[in-house]
Protein backbone atom coordinates (compact mmCIF):
# COMPACT_ATOMS: atom_id res chain seq x y z
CA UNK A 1 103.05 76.44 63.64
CA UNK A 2 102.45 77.31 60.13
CA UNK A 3 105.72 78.07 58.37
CA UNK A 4 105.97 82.07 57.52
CA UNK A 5 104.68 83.04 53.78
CA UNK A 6 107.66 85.68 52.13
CA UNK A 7 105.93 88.80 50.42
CA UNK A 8 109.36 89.70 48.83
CA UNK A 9 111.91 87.67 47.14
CA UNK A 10 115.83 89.38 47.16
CA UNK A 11 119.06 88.52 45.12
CA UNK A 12 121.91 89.84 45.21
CA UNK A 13 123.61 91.31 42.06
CA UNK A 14 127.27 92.30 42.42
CA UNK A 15 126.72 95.11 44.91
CA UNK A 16 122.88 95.75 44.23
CA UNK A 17 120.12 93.78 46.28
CA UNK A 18 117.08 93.17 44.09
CA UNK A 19 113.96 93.21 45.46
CA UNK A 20 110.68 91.68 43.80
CA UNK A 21 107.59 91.23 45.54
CA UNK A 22 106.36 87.75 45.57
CA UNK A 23 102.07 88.78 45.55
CA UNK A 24 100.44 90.75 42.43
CA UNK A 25 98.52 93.12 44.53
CA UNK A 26 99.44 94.63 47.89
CA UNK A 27 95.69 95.24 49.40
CA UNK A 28 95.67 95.45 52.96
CA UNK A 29 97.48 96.48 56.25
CA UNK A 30 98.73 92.65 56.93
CA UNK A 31 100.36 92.36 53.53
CA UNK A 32 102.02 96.09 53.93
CA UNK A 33 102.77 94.93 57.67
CA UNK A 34 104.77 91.75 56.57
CA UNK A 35 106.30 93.31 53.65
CA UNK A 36 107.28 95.97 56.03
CA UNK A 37 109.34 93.48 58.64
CA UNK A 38 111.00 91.76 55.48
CA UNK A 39 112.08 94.93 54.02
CA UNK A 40 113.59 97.10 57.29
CA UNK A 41 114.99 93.80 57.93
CA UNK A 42 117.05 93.73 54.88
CA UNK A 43 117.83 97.14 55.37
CA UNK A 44 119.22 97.06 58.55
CA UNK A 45 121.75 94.26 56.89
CA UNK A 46 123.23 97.16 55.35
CA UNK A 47 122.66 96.88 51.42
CA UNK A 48 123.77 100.61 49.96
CA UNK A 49 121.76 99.87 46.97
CA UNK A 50 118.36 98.24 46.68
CA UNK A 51 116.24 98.13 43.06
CA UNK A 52 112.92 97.36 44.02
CA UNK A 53 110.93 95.62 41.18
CA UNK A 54 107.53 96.86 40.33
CA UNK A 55 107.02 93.95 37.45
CA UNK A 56 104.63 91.47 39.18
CA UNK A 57 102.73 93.72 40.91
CA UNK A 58 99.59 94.82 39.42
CA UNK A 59 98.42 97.01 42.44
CA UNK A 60 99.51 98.60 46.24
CA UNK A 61 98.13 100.76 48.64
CA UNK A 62 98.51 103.94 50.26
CA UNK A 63 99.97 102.27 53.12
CA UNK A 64 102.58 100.39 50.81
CA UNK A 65 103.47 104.05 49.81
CA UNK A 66 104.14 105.32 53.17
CA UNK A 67 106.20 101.86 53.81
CA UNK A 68 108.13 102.58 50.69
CA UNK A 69 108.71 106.54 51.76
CA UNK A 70 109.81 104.99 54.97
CA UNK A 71 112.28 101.89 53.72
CA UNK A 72 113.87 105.42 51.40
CA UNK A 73 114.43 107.62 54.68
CA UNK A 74 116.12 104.43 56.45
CA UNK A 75 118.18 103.38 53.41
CA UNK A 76 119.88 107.05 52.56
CA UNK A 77 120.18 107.48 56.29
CA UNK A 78 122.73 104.80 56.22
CA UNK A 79 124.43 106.38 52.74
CA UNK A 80 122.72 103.70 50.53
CA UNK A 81 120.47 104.49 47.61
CA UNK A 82 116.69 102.66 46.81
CA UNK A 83 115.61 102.81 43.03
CA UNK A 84 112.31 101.65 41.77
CA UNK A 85 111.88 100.00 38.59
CA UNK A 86 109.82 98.00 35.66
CA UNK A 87 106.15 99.79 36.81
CA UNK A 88 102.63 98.59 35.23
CA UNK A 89 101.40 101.78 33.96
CA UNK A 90 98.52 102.10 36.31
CA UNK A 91 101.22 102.06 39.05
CA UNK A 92 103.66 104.56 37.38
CA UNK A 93 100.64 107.19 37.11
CA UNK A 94 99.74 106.35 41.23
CA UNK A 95 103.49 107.69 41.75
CA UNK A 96 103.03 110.59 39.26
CA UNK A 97 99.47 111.76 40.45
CA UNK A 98 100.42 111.25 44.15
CA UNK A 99 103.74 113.35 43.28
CA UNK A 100 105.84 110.53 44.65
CA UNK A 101 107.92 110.64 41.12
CA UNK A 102 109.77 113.18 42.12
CA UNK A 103 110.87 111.69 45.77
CA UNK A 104 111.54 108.12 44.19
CA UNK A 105 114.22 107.00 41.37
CA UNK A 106 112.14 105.50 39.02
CA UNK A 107 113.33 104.11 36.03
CA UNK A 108 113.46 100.44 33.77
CA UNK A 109 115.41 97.29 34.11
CA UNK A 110 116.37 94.77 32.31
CA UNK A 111 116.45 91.43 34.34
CA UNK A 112 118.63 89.82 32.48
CA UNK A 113 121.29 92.90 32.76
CA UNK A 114 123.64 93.38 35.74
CA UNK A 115 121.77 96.59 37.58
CA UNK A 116 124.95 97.96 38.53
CA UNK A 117 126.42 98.32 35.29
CA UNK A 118 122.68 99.25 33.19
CA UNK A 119 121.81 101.68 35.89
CA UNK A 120 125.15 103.50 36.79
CA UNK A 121 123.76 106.72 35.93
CA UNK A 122 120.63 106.36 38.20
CA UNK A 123 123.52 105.27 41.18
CA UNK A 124 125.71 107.97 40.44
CA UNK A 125 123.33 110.95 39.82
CA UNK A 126 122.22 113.67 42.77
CA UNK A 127 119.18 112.13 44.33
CA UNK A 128 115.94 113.80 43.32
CA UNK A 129 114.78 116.55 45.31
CA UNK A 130 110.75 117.43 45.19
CA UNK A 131 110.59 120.68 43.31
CA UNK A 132 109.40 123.74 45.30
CA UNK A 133 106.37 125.36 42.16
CA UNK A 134 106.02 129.30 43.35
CA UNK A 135 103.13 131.39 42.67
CA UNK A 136 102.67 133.68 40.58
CA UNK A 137 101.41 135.85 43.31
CA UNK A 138 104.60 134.90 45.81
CA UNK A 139 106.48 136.99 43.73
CA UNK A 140 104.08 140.88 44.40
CA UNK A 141 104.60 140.23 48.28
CA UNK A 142 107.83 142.36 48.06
C-alpha cells in the first residue's frame, strides 16, 4: 500500500493550531476531498482556535470554499474560533468578490510571532456577521 500523501501540515502554538497547506494549488475534488478528512479530523480533536495559512497556496477551488465554510460551522459549533491568514492577493480578492470576507476572519501573520499573543484582538473580537445591504426601495413598502 502506498503510504498516505498529507495536504496540510499543523503545529501547535500555545493554544492555537496552525494550519498550512502542504500543495500550492488546490484544483480538484480529490485534493478538497483529502484536505477535507485531515481537517474535520483535527477538528473533531477539539482545537478552539485554528489559523489557517493562506501563504503557499497560490490557488483553490469553489469546492475548497464550501470545505472551508464547512470546517467554520463545525469549529464555532464546538465554541472554537477559525481565522484565515497571509493570502496571495489573487486569493484575498476570490474571498472579497465571492463575499466570503465578511463570513471569514481574515487578517496577517507573522510566522515567526506567537498567534495568540499578535492576534488577540482577532480572538477576542465578536465574530463577523455578513451584513444585511437594504434597498432603497425596501424602505416605500410601508
Amino acid at each position: 500500500m502506498a503510504p498516505v500523501s498529507r495536504r496540510i501540515d499543523t503545529e501547535r502554538v500555545n493554544d492555537v493550531t496552525v494550519v498550512k497547506f502542504a500543495t500550492r494549488r488546490i484544483l480538484d475534488e480529490h485534493t478538497t476531498l483529502a484536505i477535507s478528512d485531515e481537517l474535520f479530523r483535527l477538528v473533531d480533536g477539539s482545537p478552539r482556535r485554528i489559523l489557517v495559512s493562506f501563504s503557499d497556496l497560490d490557488y483553490l477551488s469553489s469546492s475548497m470554499l464550501r470545505l472551508l465554510l464547512k470546517v467554520q460551522e463545525r469549529v464555532e459549533a464546538d465554541g472554537g474560533r477559525l481565522v484565515l491568514c497571509n493570502m496571495a492577493p489573487s486569493i484575498r480578492d476570490l474571498f472579497k468578490v465571492t463575499t466570503l470576507d465578511r463570513l471569514f476572519d481574515i487578517c496577517d501573520w507573522n510566522a515567526e510571532a506567537d498567534p495568540q499573543v499578535q492576534l488577540e484582538g482577532v480572538w477576542s473580537r465578536a465574530r463577523p456577521r455578513p451584513s444585511r445591504k437594504r434597498s432603497a426601495d425596501s424602505d416605500d413598502l410601508d
